[in-house]
Protein backbone atom coordinates (compact mmCIF):
# COMPACT_ATOMS: atom_id res chain seq x y z
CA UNK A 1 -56.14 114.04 -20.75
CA UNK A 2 -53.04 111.25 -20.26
CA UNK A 3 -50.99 110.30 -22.72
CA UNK A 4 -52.13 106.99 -24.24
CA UNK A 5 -49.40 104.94 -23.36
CA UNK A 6 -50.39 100.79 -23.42
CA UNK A 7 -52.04 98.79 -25.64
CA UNK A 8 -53.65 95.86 -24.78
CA UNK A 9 -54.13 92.82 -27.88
CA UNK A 10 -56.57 90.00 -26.69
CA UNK A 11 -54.92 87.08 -28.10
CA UNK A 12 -56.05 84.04 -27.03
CA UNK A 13 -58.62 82.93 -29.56
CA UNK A 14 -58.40 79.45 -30.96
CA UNK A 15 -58.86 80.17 -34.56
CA UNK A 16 -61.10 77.59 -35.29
CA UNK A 17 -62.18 79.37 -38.90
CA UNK A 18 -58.43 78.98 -39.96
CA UNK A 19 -58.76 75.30 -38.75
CA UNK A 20 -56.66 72.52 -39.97
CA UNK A 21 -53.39 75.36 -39.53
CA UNK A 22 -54.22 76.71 -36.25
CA UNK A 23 -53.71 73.68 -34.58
CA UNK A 24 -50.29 74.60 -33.94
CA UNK A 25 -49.81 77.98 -35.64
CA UNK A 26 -51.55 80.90 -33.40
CA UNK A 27 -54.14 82.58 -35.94
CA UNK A 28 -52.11 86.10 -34.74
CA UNK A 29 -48.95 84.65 -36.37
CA UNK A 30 -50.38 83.70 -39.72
CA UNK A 31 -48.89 85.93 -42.29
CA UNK A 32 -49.69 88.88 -44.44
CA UNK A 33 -47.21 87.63 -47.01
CA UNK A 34 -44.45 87.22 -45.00
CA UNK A 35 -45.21 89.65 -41.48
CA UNK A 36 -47.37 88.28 -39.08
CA UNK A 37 -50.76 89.79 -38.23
CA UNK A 38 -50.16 90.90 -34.81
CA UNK A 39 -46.89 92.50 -35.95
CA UNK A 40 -49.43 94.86 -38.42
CA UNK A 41 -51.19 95.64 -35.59
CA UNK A 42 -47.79 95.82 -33.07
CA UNK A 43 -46.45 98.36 -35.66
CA UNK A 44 -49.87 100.20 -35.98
CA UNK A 45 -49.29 101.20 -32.09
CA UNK A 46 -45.71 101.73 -32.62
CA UNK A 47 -46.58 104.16 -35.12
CA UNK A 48 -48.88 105.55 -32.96
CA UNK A 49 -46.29 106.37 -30.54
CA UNK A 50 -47.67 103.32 -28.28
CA UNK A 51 -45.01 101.13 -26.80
CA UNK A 52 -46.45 99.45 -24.02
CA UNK A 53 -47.31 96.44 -25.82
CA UNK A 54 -49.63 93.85 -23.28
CA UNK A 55 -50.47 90.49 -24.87
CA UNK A 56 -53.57 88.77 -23.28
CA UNK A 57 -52.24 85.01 -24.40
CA UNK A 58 -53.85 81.37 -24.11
CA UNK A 59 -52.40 77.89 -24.00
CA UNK A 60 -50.41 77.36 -27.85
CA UNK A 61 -49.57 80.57 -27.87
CA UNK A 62 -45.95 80.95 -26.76
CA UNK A 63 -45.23 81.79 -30.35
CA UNK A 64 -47.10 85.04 -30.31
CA UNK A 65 -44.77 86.72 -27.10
CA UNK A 66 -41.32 84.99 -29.09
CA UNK A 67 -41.70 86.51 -31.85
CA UNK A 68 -41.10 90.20 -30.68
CA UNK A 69 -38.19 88.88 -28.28
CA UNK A 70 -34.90 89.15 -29.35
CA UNK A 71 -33.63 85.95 -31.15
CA UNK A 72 -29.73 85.78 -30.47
CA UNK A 73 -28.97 82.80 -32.76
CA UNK A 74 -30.92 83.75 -35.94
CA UNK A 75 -29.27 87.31 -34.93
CA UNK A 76 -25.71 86.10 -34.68
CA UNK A 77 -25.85 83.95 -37.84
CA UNK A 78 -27.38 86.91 -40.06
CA UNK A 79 -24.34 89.03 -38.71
CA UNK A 80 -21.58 86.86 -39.32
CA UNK A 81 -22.89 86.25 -42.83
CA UNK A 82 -23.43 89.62 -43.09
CA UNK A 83 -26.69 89.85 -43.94
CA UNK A 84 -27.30 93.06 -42.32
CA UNK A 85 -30.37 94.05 -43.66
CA UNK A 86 -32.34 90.88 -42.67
CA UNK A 87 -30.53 91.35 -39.07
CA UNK A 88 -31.94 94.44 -38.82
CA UNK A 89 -35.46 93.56 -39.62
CA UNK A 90 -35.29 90.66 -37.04
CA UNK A 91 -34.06 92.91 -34.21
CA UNK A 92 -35.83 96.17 -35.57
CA UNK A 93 -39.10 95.34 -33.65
CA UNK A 94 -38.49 94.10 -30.87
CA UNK A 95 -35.91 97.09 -29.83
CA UNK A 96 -39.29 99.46 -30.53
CA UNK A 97 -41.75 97.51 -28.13
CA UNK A 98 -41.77 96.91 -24.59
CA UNK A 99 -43.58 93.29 -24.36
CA UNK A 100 -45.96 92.21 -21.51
CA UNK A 101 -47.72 88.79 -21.74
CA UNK A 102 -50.85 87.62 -19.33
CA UNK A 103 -52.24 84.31 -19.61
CA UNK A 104 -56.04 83.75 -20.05
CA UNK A 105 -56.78 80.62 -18.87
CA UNK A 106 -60.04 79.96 -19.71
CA UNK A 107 -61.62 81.76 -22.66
CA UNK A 108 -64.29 83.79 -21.14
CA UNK A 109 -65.00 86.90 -23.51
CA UNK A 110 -63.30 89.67 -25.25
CA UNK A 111 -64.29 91.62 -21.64
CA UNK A 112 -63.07 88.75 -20.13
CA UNK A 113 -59.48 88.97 -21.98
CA UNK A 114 -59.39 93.24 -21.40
CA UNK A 115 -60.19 92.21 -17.71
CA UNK A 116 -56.90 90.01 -17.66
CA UNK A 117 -54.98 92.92 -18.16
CA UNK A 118 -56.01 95.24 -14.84
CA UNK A 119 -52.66 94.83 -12.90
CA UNK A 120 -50.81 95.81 -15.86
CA UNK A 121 -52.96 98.57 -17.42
CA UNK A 122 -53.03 100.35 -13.98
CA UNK A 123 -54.93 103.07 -13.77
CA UNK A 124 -54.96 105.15 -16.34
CA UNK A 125 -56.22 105.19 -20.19
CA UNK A 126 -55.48 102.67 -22.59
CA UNK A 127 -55.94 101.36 -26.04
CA UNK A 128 -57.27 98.00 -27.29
CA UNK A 129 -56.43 96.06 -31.15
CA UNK A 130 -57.96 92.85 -32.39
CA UNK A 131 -55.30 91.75 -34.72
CA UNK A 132 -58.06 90.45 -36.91
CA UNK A 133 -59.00 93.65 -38.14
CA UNK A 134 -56.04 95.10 -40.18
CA UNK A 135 -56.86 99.12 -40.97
CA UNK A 136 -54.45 100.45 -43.65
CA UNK A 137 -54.70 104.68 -43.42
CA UNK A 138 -52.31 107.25 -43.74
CA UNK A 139 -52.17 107.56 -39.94
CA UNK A 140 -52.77 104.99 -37.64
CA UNK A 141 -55.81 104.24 -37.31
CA UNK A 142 -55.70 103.50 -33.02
CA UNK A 143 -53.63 107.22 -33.53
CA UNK A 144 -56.83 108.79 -34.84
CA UNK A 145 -58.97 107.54 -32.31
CA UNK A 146 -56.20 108.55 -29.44
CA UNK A 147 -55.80 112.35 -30.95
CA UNK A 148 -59.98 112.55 -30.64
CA UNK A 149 -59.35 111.03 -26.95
CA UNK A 150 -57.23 113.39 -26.08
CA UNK A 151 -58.96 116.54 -27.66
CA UNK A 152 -62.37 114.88 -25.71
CA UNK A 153 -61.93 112.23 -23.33
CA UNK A 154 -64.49 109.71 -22.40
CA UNK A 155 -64.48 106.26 -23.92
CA UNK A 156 -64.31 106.35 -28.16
CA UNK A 157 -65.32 103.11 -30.43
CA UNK A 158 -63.86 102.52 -33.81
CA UNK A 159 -66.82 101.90 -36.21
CA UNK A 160 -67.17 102.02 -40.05
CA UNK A 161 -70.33 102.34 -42.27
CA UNK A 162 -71.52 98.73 -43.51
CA UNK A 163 -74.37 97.71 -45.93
CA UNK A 164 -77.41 96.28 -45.55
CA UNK A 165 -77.64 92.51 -44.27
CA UNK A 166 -73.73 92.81 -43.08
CA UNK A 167 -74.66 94.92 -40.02
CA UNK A 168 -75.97 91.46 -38.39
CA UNK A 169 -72.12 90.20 -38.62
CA UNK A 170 -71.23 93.14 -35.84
CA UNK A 171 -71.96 95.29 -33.10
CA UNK A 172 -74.19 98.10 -33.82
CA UNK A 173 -74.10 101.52 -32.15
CA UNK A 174 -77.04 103.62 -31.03
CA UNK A 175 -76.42 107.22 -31.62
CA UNK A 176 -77.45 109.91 -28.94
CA UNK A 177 -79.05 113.11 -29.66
CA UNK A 178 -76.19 114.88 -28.50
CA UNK A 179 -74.03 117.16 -30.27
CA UNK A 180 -70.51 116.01 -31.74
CA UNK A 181 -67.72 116.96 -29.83
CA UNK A 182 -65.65 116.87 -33.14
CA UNK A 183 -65.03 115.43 -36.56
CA UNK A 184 -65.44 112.10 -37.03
CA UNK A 185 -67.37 111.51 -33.41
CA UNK A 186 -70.88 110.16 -32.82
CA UNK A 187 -71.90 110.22 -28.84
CA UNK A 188 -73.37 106.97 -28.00
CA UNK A 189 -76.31 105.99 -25.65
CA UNK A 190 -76.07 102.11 -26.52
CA UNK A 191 -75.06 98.96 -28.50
CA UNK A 192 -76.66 96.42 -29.84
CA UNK A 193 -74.18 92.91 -30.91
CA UNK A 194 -75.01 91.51 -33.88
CA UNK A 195 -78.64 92.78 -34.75
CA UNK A 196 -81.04 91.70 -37.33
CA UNK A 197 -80.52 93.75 -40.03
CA UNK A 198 -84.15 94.90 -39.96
CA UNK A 199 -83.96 95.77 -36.00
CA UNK A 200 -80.22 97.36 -36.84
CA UNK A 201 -80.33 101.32 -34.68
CA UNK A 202 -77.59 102.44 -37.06
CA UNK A 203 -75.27 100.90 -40.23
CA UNK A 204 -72.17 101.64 -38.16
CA UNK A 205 -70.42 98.49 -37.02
CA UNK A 206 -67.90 98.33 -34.55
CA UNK A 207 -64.59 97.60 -35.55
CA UNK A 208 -61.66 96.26 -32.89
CA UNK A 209 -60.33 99.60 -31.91
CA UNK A 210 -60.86 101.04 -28.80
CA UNK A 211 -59.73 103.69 -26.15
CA UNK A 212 -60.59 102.93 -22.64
CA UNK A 213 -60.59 104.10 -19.66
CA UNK A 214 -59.90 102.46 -16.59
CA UNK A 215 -62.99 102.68 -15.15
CA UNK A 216 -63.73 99.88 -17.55
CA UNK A 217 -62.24 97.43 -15.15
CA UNK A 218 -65.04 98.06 -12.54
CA UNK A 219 -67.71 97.89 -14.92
CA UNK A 220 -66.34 94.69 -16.72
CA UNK A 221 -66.22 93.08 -13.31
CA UNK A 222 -70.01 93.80 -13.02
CA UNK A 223 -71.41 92.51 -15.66
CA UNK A 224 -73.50 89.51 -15.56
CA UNK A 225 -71.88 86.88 -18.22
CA UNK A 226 -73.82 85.79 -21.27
CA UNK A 227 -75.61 82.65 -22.01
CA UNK A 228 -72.34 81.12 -22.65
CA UNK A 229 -70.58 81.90 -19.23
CA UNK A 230 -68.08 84.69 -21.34
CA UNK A 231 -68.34 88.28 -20.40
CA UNK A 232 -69.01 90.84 -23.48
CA UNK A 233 -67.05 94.04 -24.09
CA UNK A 234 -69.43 95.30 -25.36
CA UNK A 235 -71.75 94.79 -21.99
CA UNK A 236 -69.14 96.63 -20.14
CA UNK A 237 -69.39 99.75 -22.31
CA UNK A 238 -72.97 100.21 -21.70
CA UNK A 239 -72.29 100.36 -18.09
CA UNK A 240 -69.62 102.95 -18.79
CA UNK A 241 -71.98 104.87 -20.66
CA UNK A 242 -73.89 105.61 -17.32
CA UNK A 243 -70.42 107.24 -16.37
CA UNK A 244 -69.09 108.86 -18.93
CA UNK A 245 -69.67 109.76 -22.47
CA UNK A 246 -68.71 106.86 -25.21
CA UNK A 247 -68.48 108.26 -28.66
CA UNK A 248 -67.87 105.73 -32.05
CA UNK A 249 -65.45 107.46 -34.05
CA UNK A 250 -65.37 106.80 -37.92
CA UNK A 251 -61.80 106.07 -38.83
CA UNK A 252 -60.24 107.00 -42.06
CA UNK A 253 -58.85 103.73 -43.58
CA UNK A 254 -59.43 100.39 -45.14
CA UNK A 255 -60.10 97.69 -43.45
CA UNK A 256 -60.04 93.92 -43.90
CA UNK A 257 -61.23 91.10 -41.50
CA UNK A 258 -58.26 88.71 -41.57
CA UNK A 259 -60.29 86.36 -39.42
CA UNK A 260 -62.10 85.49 -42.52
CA UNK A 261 -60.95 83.79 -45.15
CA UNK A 262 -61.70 86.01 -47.79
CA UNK A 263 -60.86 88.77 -46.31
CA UNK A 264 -57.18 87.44 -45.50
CA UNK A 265 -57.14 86.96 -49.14
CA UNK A 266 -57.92 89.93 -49.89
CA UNK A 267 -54.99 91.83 -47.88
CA UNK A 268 -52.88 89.46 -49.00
CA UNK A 269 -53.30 90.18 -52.36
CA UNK A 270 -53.51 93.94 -51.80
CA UNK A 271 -50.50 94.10 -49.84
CA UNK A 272 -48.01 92.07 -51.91
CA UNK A 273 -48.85 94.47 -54.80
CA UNK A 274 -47.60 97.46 -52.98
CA UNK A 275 -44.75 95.48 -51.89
CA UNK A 276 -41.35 96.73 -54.13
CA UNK A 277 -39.74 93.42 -53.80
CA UNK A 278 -42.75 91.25 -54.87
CA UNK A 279 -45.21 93.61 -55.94
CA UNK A 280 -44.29 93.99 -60.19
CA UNK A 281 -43.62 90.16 -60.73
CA UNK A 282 -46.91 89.11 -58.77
CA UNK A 283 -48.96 92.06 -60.61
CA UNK A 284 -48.13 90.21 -64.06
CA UNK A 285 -48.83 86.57 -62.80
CA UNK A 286 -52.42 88.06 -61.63
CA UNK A 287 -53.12 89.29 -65.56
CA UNK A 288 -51.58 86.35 -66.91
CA UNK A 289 -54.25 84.05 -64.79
CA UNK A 290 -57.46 83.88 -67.42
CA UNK A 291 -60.00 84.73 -64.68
């Protein structure tokens, strides 16, 4: 199998849950204490040994490509004040990734958004992050799924057991009767986006890492568009499956949905406490607050 060797991160979105501050702060660049989310996801591919970053970008969004450019003023000023350790993590990014940006100009999907990136992606294999969902694991969690990619091939879903009523929030795979190829994998003969609970084929919800291949192009460009005019991902996959096995492959990880507001919260929290700079003083303000 090839090397995964690009990533591609749909960001586009308008952010309207994070409304009155993403009217001119991209949702991608709203912290996690003090890094951005797309960085968390950036590094996640880094770490990965992904550097072939492509950014599928929208109007307001100029923000999200600047950030992991070099900055020679804020550069120059840290150095001559010798503040080499905040130099460092300025330029310490954007010497790791290589940076392509595509424009979306009209907001037509998540398939829509992977479609943008054809030219670039070329043909071969590639990965797709939504920055939204932040997976913290020992290893990366888009360098699990590309180890089972390249050990099996086909197309592989990140999904992650869910209870009850919050299946209806996400896409639902249908398991095949197939035989797993390997640990962690579940072969696919469907999806279902956002089920009734009741109707739900499985409690595994897809979660926004993928490994494509590039026959996904084809099939994305095939699909009829929804009810709202956007083409689905997820509509593009089924077609795939009449190619080539999918499998949904349960990561090992936590994740948090940093599109929501509770769940940006919550990494917030949980990552300033295992921060060494902030982490002790902000563990004795939380048991100092009488909840």
């Amino acid at each position: 199998m090839k090397k995964i060797r690009k990533v591609v991160f749909p960001a586009a979105g308008l952010g309207t849950r994070f409304l009155p501050a993403t009217k001119v702060i991209p949702k991608e660049m709203i912290p996690i204490v003090d890094i951005p989310q797309i960085q968390v996801g950036v590094q996640e591919a880094l770490d990965a040994g992904i550097e072939d970053i492509i950014f599928i970008t929208g109007r307001g969004k100029v923000s999200v490509v600047d950030h992991f450019d070099i900055s020679y003023e804020l550069e120059e000023r840290l150095r001559s004040r010798g503040k080499d350790e905040l130099h460092t993590l300025a330029r310490e990014i954007s010497d790791k990734a290589h940076v392509v940006s595509i424009r979306q100009k009209n907001p037509l999907g998540l398939g829509h958004a992977i479609l943008c990136s054809k030219n670039v992606v070329g043909n071969e294999p590639f990965a797709v992050i939504l920055s939204d969902d932040i997976i913290r694991s020992e290893k990366p969690a888009i360098g699990q799924l590309t180890e089972a990619y390249e050990k099996h091939g086909g197309a592989i879903v990140s999904v992650m057991e869910v209870e009850g009523e919050e299946i209806s929030k996400y896409g639902s795979v249908i398991p095949s009767d197939n035989s797993p190829p390997g640990p962690h994998l579940t072969p696919l003969k469907g999806m279902v986006e956002k089920p009734l609970a009741s109707e739900a084929p499985s409690n595994l919800a897809i979660i926004g890492r993928y490994i494509l291949p590039p026959e996904i192009f084809d099939c994305l460009e095939n699909v009829e568009p929804d009810a709202n005019g956007e083409i689905q991902l997820t509509d593009g996959i089924r077609l795939l499956m009449k190619q080539m096995p999918v499998f949904a492959y349960e990561f090992e990880g936590k994740r948090y949905d940093v599109g929501d507001k509770l769940g940006f919260l919550q990494a917030t929290v949980e990552f300033a406490l295992d921060r060494d700079d902030v982490g002790p003083s902000f563990r004795n303000y939380l048991r100092s607050l009488k909840l």
